[in-house]
PDB file of N, CA and C in Angstrom:
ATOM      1  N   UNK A   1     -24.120  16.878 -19.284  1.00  0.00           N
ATOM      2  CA  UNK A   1     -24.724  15.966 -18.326  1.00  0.00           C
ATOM      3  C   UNK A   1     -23.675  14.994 -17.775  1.00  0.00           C
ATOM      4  N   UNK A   2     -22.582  14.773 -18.753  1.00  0.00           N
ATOM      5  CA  UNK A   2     -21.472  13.601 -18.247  1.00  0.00           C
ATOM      6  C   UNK A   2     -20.866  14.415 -17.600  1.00  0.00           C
ATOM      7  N   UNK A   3     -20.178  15.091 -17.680  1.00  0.00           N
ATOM      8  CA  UNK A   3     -19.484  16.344 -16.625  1.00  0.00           C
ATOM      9  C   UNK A   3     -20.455  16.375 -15.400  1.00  0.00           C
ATOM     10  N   UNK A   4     -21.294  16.536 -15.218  1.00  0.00           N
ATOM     11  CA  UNK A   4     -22.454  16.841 -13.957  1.00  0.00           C
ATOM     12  C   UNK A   4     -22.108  15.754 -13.111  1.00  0.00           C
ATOM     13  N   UNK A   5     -22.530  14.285 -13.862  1.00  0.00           N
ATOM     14  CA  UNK A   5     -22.431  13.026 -13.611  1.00  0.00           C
ATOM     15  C   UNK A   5     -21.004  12.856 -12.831  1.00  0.00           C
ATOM     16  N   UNK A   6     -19.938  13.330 -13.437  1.00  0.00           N
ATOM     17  CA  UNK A   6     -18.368  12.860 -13.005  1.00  0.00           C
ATOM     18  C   UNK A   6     -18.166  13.489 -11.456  1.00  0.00           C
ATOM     19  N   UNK A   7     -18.554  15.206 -11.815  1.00  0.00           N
ATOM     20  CA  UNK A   7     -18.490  15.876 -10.904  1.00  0.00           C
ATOM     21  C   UNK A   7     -19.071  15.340  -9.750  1.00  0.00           C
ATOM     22  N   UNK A   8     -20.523  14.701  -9.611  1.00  0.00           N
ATOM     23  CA  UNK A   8     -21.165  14.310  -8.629  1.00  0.00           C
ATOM     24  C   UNK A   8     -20.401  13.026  -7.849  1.00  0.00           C
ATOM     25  N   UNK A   9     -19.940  12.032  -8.975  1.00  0.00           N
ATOM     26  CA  UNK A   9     -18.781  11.028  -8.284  1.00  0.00           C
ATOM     27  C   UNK A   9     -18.167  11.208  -6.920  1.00  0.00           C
ATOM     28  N   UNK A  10     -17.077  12.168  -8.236  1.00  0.00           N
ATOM     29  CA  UNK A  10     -16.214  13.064  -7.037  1.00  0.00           C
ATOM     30  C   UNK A  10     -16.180  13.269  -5.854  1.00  0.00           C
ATOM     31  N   UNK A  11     -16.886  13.947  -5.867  1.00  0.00           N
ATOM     32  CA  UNK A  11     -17.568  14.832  -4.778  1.00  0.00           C
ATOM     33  C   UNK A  11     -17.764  14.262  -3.746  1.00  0.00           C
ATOM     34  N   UNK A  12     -19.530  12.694  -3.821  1.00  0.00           N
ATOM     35  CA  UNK A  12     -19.938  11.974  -2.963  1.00  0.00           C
ATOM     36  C   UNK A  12     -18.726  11.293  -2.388  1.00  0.00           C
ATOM     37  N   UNK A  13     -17.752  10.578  -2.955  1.00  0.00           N
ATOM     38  CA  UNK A  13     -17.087   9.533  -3.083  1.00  0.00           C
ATOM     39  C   UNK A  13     -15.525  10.401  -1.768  1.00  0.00           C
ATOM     40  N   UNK A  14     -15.828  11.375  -2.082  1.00  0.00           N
ATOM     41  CA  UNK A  14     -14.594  12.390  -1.656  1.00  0.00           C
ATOM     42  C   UNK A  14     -15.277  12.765   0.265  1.00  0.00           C
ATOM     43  N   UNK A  15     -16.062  13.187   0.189  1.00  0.00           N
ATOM     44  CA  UNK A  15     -17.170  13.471   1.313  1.00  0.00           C
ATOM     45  C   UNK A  15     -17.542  12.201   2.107  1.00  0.00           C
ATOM     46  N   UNK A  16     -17.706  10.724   1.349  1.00  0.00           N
ATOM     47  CA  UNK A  16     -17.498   9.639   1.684  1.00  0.00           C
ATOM     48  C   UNK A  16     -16.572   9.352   2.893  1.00  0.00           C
ATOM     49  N   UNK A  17     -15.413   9.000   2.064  1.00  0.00           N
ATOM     50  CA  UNK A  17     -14.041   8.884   2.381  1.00  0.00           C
ATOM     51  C   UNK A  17     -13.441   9.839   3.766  1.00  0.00           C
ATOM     52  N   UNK A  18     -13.859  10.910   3.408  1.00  0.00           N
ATOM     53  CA  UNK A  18     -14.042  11.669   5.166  1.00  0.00           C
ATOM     54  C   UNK A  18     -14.586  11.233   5.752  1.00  0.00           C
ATOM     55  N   UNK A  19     -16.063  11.133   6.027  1.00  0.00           N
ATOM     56  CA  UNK A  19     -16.823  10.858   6.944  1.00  0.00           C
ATOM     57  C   UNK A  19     -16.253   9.682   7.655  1.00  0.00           C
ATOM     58  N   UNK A  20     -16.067   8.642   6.704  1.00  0.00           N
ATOM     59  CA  UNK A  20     -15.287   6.915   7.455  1.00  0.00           C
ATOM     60  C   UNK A  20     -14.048   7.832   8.558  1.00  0.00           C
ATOM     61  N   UNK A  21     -13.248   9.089   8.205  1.00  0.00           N
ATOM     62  CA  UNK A  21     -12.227   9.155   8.513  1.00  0.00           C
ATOM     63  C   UNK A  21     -12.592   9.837  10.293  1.00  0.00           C
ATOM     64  N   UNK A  22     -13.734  10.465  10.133  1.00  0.00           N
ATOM     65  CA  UNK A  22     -14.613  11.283  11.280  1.00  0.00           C
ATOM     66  C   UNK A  22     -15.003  10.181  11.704  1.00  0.00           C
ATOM     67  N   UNK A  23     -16.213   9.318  11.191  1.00  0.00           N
ATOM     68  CA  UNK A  23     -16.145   7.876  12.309  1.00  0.00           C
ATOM     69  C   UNK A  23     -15.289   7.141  12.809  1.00  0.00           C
ATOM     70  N   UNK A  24     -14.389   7.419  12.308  1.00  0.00           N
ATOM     71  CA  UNK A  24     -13.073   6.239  12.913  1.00  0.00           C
ATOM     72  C   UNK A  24     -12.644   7.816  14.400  1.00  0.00           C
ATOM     73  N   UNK A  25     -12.415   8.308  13.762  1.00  0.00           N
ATOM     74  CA  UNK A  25     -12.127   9.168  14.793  1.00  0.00           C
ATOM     75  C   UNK A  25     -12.598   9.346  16.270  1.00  0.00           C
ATOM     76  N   UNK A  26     -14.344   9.533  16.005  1.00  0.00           N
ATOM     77  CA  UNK A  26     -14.794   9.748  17.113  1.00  0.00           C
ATOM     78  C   UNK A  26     -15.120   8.400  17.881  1.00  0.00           C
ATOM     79  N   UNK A  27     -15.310   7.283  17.302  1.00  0.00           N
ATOM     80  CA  UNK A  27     -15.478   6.201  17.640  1.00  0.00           C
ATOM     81  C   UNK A  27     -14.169   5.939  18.774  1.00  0.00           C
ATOM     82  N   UNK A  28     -12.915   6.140  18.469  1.00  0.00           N
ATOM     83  CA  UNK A  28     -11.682   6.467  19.186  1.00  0.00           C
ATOM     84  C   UNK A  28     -12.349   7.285  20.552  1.00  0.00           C
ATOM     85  N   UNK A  29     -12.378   8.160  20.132  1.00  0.00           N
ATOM     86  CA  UNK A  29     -12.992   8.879  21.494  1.00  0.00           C
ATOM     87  C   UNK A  29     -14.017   8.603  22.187  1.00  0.00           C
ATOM     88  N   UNK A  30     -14.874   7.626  22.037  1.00  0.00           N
ATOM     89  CA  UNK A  30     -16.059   7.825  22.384  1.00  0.00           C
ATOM     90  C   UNK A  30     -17.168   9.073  22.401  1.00  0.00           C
ATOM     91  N   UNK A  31     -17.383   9.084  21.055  1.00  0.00           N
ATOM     92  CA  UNK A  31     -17.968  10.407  20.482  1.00  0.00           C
ATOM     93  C   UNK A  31     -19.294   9.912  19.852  1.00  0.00           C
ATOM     94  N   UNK A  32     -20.148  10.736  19.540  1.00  0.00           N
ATOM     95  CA  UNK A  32     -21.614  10.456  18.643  1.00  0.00           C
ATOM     96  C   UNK A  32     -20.900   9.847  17.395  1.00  0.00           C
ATOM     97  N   UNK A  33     -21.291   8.985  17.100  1.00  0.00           N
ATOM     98  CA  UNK A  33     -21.116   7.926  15.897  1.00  0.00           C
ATOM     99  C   UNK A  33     -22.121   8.363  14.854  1.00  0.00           C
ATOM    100  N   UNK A  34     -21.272   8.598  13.707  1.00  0.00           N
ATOM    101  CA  UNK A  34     -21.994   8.510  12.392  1.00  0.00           C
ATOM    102  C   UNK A  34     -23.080   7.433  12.121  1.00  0.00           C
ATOM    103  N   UNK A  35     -24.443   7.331  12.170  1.00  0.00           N
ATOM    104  CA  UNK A  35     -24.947   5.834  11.986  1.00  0.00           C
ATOM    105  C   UNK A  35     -24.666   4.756  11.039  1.00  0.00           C
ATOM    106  N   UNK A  36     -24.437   3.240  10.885  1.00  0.00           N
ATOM    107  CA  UNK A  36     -24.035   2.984  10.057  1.00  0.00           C
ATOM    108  C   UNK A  36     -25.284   2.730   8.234  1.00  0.00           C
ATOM    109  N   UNK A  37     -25.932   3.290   8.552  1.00  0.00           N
ATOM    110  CA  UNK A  37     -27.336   3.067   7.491  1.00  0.00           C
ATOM    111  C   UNK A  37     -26.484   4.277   7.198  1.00  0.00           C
ATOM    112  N   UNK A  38     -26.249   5.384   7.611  1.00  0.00           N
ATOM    113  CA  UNK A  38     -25.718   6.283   6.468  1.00  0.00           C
ATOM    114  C   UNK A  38     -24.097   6.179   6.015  1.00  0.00           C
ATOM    115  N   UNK A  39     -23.602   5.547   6.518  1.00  0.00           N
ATOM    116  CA  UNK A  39     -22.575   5.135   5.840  1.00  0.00           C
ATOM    117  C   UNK A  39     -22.205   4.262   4.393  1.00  0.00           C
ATOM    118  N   UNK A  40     -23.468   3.628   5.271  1.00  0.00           N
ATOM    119  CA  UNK A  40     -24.005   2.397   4.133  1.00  0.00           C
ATOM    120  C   UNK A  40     -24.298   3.120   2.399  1.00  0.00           C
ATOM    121  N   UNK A  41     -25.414   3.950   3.148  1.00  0.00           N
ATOM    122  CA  UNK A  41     -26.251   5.021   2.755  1.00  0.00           C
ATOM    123  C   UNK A  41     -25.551   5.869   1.481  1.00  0.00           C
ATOM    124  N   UNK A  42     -24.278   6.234   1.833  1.00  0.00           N
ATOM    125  CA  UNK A  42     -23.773   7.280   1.370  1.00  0.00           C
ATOM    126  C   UNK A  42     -22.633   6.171  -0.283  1.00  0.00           C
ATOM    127  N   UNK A  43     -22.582   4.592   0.318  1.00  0.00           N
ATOM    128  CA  UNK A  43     -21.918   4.110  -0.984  1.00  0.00           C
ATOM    129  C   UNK A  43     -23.435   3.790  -2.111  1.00  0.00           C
ATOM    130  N   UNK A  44     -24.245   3.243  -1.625  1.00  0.00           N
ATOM    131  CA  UNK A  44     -25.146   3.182  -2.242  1.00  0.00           C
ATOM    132  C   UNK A  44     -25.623   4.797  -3.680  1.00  0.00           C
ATOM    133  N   UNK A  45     -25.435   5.623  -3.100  1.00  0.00           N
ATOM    134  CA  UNK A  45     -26.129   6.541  -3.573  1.00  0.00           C
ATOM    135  C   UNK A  45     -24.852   6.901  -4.401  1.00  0.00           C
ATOM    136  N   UNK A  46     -23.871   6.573  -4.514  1.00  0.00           N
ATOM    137  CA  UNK A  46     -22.212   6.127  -5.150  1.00  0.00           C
ATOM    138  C   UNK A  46     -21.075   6.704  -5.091  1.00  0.00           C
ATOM    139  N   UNK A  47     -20.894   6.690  -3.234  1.00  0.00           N
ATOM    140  CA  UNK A  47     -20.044   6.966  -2.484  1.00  0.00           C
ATOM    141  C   UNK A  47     -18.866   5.353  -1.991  1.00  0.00           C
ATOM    142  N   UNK A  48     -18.970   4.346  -2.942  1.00  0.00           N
ATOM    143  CA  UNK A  48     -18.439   3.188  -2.492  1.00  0.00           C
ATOM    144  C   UNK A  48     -17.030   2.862  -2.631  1.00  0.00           C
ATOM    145  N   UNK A  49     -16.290   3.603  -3.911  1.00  0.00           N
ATOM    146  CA  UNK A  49     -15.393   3.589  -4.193  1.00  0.00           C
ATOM    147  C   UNK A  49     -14.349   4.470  -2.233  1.00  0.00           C
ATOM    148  N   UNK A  50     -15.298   5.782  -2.486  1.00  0.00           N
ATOM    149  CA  UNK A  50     -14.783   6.566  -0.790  1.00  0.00           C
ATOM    150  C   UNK A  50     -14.919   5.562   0.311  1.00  0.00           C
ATOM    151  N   UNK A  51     -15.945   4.647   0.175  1.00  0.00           N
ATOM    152  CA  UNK A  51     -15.911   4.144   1.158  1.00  0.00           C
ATOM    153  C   UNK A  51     -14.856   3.317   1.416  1.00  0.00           C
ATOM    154  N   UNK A  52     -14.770   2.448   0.545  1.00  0.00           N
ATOM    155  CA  UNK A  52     -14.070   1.529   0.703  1.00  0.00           C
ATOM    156  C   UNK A  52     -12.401   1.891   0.217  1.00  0.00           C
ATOM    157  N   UNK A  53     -12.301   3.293   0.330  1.00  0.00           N
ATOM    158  CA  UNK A  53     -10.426   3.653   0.544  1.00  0.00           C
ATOM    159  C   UNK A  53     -10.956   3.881   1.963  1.00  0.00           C
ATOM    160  N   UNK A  54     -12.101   4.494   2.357  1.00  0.00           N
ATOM    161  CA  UNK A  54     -11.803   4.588   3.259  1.00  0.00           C
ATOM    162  C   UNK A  54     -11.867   3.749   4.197  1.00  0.00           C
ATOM    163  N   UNK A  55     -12.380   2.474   4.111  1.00  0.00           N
ATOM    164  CA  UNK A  55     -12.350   1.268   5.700  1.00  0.00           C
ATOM    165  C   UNK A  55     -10.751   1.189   5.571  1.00  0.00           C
ATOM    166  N   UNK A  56      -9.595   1.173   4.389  1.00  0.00           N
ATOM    167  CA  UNK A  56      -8.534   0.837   4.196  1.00  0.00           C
ATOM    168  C   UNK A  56      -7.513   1.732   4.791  1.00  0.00           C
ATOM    169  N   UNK A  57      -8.150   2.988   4.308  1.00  0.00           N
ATOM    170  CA  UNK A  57      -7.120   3.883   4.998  1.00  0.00           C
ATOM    171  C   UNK A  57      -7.150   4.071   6.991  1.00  0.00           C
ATOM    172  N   UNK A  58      -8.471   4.254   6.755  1.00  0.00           N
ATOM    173  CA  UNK A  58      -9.028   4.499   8.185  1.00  0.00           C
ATOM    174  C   UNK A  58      -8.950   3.176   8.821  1.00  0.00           C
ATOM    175  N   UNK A  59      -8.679   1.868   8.290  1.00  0.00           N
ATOM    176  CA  UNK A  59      -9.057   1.238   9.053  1.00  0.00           C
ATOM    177  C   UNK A  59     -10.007   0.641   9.655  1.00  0.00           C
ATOM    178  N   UNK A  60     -11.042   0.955   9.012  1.00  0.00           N
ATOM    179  CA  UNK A  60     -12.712   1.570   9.987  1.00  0.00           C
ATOM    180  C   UNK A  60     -13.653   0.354   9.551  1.00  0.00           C
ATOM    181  N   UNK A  61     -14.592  -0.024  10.295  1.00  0.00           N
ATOM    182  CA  UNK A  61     -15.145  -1.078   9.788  1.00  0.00           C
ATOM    183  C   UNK A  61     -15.050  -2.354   8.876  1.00  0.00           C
ATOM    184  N   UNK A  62     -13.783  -2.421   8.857  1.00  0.00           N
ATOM    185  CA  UNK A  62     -13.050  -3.697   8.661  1.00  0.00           C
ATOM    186  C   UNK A  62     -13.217  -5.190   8.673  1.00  0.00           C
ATOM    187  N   UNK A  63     -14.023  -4.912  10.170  1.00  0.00           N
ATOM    188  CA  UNK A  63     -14.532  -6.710  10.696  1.00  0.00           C
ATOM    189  C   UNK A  63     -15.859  -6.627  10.500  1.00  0.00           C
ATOM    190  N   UNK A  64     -16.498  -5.465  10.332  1.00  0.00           N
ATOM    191  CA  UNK A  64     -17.752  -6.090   9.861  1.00  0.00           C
ATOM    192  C   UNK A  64     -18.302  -6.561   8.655  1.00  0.00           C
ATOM    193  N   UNK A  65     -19.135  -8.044   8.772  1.00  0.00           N
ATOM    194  CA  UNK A  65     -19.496  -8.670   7.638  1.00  0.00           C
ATOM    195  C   UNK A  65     -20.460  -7.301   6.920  1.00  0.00           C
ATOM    196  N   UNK A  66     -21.299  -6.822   7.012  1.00  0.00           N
ATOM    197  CA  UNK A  66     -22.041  -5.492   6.630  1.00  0.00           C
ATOM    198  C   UNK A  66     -21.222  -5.232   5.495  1.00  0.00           C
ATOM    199  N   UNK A  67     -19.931  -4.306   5.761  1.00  0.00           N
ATOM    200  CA  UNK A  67     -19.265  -3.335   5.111  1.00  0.00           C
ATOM    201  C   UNK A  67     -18.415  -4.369   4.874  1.00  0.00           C
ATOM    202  N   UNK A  68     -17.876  -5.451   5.211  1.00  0.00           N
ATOM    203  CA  UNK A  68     -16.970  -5.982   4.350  1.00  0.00           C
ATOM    204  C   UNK A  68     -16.859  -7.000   3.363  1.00  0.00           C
ATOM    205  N   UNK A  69     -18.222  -7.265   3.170  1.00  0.00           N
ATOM    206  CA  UNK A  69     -18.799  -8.296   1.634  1.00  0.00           C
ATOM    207  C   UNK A  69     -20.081  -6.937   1.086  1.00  0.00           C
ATOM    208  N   UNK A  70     -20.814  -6.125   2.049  1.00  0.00           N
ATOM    209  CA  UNK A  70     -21.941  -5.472   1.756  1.00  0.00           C
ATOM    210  C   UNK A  70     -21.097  -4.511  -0.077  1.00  0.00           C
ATOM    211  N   UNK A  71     -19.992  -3.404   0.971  1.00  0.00           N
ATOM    212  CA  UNK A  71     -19.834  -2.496   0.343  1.00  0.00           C
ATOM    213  C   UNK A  71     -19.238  -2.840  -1.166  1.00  0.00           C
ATOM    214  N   UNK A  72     -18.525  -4.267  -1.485  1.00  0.00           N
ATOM    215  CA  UNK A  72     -17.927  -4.605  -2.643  1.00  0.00           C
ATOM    216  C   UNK A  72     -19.003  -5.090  -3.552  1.00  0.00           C
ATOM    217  N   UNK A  73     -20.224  -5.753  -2.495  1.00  0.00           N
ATOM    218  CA  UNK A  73     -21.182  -5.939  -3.432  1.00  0.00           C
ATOM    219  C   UNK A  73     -22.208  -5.239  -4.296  1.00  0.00           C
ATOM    220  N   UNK A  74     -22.178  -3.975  -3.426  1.00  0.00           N
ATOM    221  CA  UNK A  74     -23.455  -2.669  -3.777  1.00  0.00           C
ATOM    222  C   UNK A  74     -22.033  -2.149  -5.131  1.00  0.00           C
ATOM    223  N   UNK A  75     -20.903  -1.985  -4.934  1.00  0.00           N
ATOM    224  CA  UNK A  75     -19.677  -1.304  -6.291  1.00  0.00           C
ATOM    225  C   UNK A  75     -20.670  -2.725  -7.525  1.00  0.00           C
ATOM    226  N   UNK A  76     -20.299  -4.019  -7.186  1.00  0.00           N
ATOM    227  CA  UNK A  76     -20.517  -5.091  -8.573  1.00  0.00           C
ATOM    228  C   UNK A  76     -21.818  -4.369  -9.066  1.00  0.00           C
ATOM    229  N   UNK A  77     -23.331  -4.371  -8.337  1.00  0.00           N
ATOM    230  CA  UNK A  77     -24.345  -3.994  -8.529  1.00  0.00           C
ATOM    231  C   UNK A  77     -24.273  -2.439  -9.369  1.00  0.00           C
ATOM    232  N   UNK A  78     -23.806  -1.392  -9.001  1.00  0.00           N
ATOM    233  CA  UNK A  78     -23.366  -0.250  -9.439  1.00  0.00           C
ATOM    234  C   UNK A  78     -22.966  -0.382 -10.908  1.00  0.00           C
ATOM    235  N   UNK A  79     -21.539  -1.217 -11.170  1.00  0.00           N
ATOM    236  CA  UNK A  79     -20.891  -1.523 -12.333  1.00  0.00           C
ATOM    237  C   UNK A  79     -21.775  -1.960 -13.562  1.00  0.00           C
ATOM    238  N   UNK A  80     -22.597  -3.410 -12.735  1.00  0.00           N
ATOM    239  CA  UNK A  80     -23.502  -3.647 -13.797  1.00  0.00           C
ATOM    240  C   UNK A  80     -24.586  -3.040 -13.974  1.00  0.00           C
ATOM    241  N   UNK A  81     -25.153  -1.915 -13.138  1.00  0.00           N
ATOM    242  CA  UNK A  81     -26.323  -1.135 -13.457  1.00  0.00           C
ATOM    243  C   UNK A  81     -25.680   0.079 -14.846  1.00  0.00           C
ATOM    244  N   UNK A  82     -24.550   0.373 -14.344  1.00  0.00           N
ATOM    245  CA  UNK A  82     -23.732   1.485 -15.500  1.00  0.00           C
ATOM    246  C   UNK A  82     -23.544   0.628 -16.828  1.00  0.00           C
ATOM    247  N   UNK A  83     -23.225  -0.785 -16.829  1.00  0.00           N
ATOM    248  CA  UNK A  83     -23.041  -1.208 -17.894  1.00  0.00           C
ATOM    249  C   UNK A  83     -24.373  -1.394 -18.665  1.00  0.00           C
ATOM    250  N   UNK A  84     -25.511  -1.807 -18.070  1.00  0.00           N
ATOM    251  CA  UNK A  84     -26.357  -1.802 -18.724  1.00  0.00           C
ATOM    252  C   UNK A  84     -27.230  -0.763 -19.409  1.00  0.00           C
ATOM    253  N   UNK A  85     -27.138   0.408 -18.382  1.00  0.00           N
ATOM    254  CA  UNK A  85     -27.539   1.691 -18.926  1.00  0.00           C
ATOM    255  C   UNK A  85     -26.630   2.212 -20.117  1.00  0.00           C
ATOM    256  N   UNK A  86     -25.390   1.960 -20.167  1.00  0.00           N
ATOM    257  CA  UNK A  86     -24.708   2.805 -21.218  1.00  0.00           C
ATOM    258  C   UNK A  86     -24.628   2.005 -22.069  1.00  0.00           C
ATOM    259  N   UNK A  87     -25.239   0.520 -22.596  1.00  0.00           N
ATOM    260  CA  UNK A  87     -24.950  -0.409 -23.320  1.00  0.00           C
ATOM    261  C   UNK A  87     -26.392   0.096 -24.625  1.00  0.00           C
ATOM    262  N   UNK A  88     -27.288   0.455 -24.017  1.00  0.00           N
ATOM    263  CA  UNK A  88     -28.625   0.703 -24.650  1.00  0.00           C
ATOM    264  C   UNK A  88     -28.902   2.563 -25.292  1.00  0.00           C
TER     265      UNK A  88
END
């Protein structure tokens, strides 16, 4: 089940980290925009760590207050939901 668990990390967090890299992209172009509820969307469900290499790498949503107090706060929330579950 911890293997399942790690794997799923991965994965979201990896798929994450693209997508910021595809919104930054098309946003450049003036292209259909990823919405940001699923961006949001995608650290929540515990894609945050991807996210947030990716505003850094990409650049990408940077100035917004949203993603730039939101996404560090949903990781604290995350941390202490894991700590409390694995504490019991």
């Amino acid at each position: 089940m911890q293997q399942l668990a790690q794997i799923y990390l991965i994965a979201i967090n990896v798929i994450t980290f693209f997508l910021y890299g595809i919104d930054k992209m098309k946003a450049q172009r003036s292209k259909w925009r990823i919405p940001e509820a699923v961006l949001l969307g995608l650290a929540v469900i515990g894609g945050t760590i991807g996210a947030l290499f990716g505003m850094r790498v990409w650049n990408h949503k940077t100035k917004h207050k949203l993603f730039k107090y939101g996404l560090p706060l949903i990781l604290l929330i995350q941390i202490l939901l894991f700590y409390l579950i694995s504490s019991t």
